[in-house]
N, C-alpha and C. Protein backbone atom coordinates (compact mmCIF):
# COMPACT_ATOMS: atom_id res chain seq x y z
N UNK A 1 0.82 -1.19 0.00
CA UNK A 1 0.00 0.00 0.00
C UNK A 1 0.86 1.26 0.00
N UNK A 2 1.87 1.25 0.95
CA UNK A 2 2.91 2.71 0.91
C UNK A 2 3.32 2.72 -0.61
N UNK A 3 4.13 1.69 -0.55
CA UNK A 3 4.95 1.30 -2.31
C UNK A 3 3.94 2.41 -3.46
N UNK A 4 2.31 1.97 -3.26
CA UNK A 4 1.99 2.45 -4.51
C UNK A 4 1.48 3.82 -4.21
N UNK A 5 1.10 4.38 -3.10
CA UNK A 5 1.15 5.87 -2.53
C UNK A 5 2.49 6.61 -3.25
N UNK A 6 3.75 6.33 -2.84
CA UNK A 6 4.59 6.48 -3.14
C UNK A 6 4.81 6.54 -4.86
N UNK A 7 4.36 5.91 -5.28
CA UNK A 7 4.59 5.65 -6.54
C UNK A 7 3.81 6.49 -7.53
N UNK A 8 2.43 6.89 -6.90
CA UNK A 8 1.52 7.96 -7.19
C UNK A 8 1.90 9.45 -6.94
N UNK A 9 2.95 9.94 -5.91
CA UNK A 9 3.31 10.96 -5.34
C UNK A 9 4.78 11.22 -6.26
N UNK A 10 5.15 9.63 -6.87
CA UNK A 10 6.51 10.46 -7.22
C UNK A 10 5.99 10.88 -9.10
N UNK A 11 4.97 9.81 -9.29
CA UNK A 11 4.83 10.50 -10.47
C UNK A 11 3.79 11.37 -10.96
N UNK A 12 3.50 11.75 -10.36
CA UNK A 12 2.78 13.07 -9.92
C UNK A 12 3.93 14.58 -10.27
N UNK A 13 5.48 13.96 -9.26
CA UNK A 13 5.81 15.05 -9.46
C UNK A 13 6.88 14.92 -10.77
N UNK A 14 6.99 13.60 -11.33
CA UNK A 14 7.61 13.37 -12.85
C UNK A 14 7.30 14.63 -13.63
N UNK A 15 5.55 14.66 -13.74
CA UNK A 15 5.43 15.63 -14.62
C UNK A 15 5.77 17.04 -14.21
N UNK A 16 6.15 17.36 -12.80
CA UNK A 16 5.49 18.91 -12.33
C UNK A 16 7.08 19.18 -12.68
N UNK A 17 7.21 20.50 -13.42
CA UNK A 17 8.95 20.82 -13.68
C UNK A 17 8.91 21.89 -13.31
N UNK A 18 9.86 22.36 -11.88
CA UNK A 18 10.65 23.32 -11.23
C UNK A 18 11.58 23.56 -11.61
N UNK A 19 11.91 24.69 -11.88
CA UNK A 19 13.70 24.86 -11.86
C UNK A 19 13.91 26.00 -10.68
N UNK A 20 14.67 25.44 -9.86
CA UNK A 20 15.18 25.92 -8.60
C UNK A 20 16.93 27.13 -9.22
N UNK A 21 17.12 28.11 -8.82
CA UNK A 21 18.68 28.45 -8.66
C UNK A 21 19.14 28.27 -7.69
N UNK A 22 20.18 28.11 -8.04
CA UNK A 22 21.32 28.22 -7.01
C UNK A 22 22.78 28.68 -7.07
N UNK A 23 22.59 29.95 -6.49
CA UNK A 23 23.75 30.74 -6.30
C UNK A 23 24.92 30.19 -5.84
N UNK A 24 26.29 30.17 -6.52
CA UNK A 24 27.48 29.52 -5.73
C UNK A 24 28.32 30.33 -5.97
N UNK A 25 29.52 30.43 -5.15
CA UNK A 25 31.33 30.60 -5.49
C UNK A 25 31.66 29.66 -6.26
N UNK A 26 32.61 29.71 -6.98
CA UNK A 26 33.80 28.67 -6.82
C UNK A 26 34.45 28.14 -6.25
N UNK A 27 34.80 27.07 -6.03
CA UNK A 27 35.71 26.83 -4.87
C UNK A 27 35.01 27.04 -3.18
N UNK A 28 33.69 27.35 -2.91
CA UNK A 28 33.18 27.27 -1.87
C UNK A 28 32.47 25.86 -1.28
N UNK A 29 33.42 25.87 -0.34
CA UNK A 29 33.15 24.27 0.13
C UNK A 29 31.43 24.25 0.55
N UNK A 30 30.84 25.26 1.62
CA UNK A 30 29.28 25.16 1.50
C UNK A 30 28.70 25.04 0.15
N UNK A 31 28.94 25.35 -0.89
CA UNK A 31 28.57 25.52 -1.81
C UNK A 31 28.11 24.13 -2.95
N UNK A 32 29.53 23.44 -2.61
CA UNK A 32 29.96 21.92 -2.80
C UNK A 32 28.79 21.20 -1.84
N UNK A 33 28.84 21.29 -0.93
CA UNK A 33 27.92 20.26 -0.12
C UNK A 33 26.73 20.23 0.06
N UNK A 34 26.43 21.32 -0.20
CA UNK A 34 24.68 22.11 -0.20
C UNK A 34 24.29 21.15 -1.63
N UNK A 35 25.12 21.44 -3.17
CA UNK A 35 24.84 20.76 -4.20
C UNK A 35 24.68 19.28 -4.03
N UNK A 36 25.73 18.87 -3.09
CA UNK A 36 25.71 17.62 -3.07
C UNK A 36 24.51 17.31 -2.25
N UNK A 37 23.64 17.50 -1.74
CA UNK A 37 22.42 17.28 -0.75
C UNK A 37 21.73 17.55 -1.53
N UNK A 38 21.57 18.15 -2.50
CA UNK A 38 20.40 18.51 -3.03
C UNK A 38 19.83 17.58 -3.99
N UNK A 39 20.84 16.72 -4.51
CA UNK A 39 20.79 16.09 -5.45
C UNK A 39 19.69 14.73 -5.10
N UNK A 40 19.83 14.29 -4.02
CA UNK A 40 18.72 12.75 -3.69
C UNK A 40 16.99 13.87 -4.13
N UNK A 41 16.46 15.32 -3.49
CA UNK A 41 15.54 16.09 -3.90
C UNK A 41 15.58 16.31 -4.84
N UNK A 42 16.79 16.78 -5.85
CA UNK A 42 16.38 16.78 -7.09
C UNK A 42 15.47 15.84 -7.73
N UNK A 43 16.21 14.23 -7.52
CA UNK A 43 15.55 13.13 -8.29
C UNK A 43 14.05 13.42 -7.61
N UNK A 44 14.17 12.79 -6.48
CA UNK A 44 12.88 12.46 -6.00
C UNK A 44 11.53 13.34 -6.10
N UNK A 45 11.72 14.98 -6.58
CA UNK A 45 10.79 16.12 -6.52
C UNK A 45 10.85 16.50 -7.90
N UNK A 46 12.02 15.55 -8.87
CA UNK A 46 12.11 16.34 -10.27
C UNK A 46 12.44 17.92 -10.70
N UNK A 47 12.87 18.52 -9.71
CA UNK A 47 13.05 19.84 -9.99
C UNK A 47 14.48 20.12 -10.52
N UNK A 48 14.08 21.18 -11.74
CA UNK A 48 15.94 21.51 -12.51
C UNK A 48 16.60 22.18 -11.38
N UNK A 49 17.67 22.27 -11.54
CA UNK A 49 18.59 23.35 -10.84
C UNK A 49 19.73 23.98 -11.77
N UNK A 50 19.63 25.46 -11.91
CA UNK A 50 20.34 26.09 -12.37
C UNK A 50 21.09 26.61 -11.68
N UNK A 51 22.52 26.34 -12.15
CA UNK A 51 24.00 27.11 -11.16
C UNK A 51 24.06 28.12 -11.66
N UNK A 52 24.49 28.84 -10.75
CA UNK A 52 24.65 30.80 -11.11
C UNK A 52 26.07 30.58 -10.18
N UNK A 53 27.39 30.68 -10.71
CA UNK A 53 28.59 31.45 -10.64
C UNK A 53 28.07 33.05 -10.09
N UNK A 54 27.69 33.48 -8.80
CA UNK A 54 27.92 34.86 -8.49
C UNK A 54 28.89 36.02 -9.18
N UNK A 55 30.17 35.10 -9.05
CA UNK A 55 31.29 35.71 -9.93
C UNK A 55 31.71 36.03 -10.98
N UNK A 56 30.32 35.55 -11.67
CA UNK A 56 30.06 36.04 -13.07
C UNK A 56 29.06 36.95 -13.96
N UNK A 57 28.63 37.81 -12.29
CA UNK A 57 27.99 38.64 -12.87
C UNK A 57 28.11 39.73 -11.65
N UNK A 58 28.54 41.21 -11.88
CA UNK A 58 28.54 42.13 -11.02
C UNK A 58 27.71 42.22 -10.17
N UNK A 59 26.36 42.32 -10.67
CA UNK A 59 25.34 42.85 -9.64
C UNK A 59 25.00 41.44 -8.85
N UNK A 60 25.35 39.78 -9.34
CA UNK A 60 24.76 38.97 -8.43
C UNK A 60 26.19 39.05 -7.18
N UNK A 61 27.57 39.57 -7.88
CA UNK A 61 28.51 39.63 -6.57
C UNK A 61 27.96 40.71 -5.58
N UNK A 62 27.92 42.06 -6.12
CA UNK A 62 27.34 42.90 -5.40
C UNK A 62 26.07 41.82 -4.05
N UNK A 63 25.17 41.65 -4.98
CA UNK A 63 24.04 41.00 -4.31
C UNK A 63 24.36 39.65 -3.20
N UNK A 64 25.34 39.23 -3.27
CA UNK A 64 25.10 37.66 -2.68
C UNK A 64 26.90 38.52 -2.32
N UNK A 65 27.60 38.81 -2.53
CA UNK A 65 28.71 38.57 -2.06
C UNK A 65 29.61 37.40 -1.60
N UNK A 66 29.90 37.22 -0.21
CA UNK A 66 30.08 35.96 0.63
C UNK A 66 29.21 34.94 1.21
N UNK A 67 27.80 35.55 0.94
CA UNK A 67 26.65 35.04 1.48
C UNK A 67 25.82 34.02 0.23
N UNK A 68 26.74 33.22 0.26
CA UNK A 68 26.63 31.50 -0.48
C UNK A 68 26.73 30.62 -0.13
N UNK A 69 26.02 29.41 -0.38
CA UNK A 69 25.43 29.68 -1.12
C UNK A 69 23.66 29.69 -1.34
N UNK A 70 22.62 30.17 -1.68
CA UNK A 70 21.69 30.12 -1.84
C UNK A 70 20.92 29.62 -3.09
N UNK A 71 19.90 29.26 -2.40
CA UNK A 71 18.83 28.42 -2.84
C UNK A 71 17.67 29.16 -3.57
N UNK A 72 16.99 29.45 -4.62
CA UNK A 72 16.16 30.50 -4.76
C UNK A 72 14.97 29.36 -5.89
N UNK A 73 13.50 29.82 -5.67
CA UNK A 73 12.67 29.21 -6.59
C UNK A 73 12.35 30.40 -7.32
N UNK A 74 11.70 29.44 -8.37
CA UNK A 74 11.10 30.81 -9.69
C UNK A 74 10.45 31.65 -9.53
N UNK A 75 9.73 31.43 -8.19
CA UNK A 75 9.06 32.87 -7.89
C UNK A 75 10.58 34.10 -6.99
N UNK A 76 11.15 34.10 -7.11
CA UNK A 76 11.86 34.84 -6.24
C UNK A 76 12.49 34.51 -5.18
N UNK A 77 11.99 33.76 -4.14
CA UNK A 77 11.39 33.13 -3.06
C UNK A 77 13.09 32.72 -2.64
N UNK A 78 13.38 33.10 -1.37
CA UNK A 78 14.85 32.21 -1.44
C UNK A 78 14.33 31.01 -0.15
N UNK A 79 15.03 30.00 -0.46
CA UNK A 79 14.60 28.87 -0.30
C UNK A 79 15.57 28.54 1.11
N UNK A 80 16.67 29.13 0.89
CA UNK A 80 17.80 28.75 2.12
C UNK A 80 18.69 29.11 1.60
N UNK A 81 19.54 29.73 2.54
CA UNK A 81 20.98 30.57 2.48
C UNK A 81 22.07 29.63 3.47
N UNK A 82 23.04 29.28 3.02
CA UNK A 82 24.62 29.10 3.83
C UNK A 82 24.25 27.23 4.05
N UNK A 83 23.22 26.68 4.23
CA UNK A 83 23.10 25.36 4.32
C UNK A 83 21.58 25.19 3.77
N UNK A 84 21.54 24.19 3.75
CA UNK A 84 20.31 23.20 3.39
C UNK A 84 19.48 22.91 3.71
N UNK A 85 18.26 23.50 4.03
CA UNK A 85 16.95 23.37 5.09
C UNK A 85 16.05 22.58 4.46
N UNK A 86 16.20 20.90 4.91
CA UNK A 86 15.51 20.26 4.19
C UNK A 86 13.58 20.09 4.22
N UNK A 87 13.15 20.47 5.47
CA UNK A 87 11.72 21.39 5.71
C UNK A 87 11.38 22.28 4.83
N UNK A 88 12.12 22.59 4.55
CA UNK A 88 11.77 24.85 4.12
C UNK A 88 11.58 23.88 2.59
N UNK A 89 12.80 23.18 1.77
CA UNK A 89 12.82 23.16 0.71
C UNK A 89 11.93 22.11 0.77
N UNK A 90 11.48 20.85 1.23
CA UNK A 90 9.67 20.32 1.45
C UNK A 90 8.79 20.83 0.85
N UNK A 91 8.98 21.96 2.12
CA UNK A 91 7.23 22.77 1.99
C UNK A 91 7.19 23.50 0.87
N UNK A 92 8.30 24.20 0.34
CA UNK A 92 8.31 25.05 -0.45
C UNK A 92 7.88 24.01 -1.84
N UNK A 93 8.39 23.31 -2.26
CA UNK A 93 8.22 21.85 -3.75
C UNK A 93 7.09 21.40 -3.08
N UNK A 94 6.37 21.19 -2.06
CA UNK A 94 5.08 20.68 -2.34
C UNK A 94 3.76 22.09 -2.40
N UNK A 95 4.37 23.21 -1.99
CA UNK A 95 3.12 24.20 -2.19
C UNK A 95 2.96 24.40 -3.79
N UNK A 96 1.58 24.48 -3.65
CA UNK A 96 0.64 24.42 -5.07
C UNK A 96 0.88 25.82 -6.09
């Protein structure tokens, strides 16, 4: 019974396509590990993720500076800054 709940919930979200950003440094070890966590949610919620290099654009250094890396959805919305709030980014991929 879970198995096929499960199985209804994940392809449910097969079709639903997010693309999440995410702001990084180079060479920033939070930055590295935050990606690396994100990745089991990627699969499982189907959402893209687009990398944004800060350092490759003035106004996102201006904007984000040292304060990487962050998490942001298509509405604007930042999702989590400096680590990985696996709640926040939940609630946020299952609101409608």
């Amino acid at each position: 019974m879970v198995s096929s709940c499960v199985s209804v919930v994940e392809g449910f979200f097969q079709g639903f396509h997010m693309r999440l950003t995410f702001y990084f440094r180079d060479g920033c070890s939070l930055c590295e590990a935050v990606l690396d966590e994100l990745e089991p949610y990627r699969r499982n919620f189907g959402f893209e993720l687009e990398p944004v290099d800060v350092d490759g654009d003035p106004e996102l250094q201006a904007r984000y500076g040292q304060s990487v890396p962050v998490l942001v959805g298509p509405d604007g919305a930042e999702i989590c800054r400096y680590f990985l709030d696996p709640p926040e980014l939940k609630r946020y991929l299952s609101t409608p």
